[in-house]
C-alpha atoms as a PDB file:
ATOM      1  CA  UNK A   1       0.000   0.000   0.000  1.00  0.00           C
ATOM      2  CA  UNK A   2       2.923   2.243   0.886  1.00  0.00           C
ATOM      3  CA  UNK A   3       4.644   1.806  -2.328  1.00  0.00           C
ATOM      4  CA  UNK A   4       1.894   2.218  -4.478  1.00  0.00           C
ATOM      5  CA  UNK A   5       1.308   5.549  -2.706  1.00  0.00           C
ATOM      6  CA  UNK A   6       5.278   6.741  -2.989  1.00  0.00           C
ATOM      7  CA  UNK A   7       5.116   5.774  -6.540  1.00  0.00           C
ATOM      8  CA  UNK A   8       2.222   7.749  -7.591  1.00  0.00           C
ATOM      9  CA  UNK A   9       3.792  10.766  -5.675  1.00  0.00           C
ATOM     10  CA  UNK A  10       6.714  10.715  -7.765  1.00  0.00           C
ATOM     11  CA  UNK A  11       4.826   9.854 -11.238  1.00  0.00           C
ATOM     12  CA  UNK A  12       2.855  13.186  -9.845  1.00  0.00           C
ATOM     13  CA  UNK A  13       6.196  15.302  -8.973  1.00  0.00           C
ATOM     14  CA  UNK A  14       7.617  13.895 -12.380  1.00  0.00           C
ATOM     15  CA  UNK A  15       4.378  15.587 -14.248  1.00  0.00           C
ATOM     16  CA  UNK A  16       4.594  18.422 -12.268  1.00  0.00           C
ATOM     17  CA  UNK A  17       8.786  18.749 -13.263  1.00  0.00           C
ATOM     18  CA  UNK A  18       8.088  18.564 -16.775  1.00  0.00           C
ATOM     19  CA  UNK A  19       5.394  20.956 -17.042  1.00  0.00           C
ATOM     20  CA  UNK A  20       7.357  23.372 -15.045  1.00  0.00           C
ATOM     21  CA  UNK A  21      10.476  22.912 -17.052  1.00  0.00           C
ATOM     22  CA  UNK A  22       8.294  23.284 -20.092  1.00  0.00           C
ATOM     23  CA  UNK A  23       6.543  26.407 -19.130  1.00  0.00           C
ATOM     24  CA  UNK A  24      10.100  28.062 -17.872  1.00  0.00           C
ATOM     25  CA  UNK A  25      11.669  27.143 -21.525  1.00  0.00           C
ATOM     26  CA  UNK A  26       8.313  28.415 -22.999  1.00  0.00           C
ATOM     27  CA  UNK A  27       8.701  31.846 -21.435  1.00  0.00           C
ATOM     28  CA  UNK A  28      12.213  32.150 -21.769  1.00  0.00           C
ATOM     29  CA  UNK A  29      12.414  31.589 -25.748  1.00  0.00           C
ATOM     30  CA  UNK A  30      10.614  34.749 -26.135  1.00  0.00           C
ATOM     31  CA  UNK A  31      12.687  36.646 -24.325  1.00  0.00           C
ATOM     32  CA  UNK A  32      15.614  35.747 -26.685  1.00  0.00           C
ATOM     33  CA  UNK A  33      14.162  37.434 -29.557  1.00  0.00           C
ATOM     34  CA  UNK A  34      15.713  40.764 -29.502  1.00  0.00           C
ATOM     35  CA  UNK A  35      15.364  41.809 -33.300  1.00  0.00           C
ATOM     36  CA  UNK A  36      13.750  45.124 -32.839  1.00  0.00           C
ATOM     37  CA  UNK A  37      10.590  45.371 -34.495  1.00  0.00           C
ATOM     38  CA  UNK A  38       9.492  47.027 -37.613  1.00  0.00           C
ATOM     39  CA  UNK A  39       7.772  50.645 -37.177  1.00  0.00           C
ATOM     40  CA  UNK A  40       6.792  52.956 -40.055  1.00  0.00           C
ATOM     41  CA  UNK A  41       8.334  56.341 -39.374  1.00  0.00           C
ATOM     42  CA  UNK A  42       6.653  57.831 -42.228  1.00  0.00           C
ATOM     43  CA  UNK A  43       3.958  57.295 -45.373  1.00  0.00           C
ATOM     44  CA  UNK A  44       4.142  59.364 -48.095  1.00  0.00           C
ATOM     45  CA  UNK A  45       2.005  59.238 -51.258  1.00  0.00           C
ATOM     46  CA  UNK A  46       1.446  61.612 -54.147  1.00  0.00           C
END
C-alpha cells in the first residue's frame, strides 16, 4: 500500500517537473528574440 502511494507521488512530482520545465523554456524563448521590431516612421504618397 505504501509503495503504491510513494510511486504515484513521484509519477505526480515527475508531471509536475516537466510541465514546469516546459513552461520556464516556454517563457524564456521569447525573451531571446531581440530583433527590434518594424515601425513605419513615415507614409508618403502623391
Amino acid at each position: 500500500m505504501c509503495d503504491e502511494i510513494n510511486n504515484s507521488t513521484k509519477n505526480m512530482m515527475k508531471r509536475f517537473l516537466f510541465f514546469l520545465l516546459a513552461l520556464i523554456s516556454l517563457s524564456c524563448s521569447e525573451k531571446l528574440d531581440e530583433t527590434p521590431d518594424i515601425s513605419v516612421v513615415e507614409f508618403r504618397q502623391k
